[in-house]
Protein backbone atom coordinates (compact mmCIF):
# COMPACT_ATOMS: atom_id res chain seq x y z
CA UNK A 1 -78.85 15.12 9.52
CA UNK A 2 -76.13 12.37 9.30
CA UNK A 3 -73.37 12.44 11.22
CA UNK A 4 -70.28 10.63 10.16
CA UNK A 5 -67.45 9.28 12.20
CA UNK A 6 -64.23 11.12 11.27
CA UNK A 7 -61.16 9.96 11.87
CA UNK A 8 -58.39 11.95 12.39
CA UNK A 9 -56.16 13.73 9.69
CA UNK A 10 -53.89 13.49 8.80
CA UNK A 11 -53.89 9.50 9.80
CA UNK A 12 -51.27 7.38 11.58
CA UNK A 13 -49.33 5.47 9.89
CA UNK A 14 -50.77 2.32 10.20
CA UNK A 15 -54.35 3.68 9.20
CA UNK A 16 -52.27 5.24 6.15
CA UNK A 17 -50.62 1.95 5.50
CA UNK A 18 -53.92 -0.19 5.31
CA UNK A 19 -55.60 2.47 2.95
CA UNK A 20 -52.54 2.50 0.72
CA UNK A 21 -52.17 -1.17 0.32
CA UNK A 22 -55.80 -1.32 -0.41
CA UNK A 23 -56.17 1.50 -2.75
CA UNK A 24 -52.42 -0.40 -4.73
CA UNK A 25 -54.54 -3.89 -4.48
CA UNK A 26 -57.94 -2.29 -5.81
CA UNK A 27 -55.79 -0.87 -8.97
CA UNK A 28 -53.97 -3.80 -9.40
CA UNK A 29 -56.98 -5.68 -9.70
CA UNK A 30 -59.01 -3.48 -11.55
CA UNK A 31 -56.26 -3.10 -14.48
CA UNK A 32 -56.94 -4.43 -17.53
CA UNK A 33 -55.20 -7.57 -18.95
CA UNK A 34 -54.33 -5.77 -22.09
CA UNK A 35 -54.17 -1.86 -20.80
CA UNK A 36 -53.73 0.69 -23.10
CA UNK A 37 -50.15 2.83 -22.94
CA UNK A 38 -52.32 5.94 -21.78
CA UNK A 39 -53.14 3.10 -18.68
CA UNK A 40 -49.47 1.91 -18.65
CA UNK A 41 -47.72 5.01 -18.57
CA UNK A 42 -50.34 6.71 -16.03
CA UNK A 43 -49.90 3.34 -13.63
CA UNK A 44 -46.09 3.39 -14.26
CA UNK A 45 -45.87 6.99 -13.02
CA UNK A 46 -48.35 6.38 -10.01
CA UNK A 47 -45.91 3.45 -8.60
CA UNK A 48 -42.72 5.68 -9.54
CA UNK A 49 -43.95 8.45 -8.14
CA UNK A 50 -45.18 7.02 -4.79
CA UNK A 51 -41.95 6.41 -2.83
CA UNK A 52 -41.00 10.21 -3.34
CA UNK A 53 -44.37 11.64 -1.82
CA UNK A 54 -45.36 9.62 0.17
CA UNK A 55 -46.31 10.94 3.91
CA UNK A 56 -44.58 8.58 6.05
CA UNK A 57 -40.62 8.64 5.55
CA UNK A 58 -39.60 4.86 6.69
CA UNK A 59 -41.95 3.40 4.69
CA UNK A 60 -41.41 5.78 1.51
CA UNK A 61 -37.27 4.65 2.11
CA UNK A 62 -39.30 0.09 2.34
CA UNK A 63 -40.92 1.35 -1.73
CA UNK A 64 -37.61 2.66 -2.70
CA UNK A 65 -35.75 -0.42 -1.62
CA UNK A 66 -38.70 -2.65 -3.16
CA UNK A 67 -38.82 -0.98 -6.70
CA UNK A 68 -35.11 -0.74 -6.90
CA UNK A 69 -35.12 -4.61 -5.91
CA UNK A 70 -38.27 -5.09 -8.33
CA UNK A 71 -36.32 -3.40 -11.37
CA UNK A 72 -33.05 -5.40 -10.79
CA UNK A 73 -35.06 -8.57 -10.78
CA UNK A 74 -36.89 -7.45 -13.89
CA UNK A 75 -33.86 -6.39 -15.93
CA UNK A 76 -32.55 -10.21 -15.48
């Protein structure tokens, strides 16, 4: 029999952080050049969705403030 190491749950913040970033930098770079608006819209409400449940409150309030600065930049 195998044992695993677990780590603890839910995780810290900073374990959280890493695993976010990576599973955000995995989808960005697995999404397709010319994605389909099933892929679009299902991406689109992933990233909106994020900053309102995610675990860890200061860093839900950095998304917020980084979309909302993202849009404003992409509406120019």
């Amino acid at each position: 029999r195998n044992v695993t190491k677990r780590t603890p749950c839910p995780p810290d913040v900073e374990e959280l952080g890493h695993s976010t970033w990576t599973f955000l930098h995995s989808a960005a770079a697995y999404y397709p050049d010319a994605p389909t608006s099933v892929q679009r819209h299902s991406m689109r409400a992933l990233l909106d969705a994020l900053p309102h449940v995610y675990p860890c409150s200061v860093c839900a309030e950095d998304l917020r403030r980084v979309y909302a600065t993202s849009l404003a930049n992409e509406a120019q």
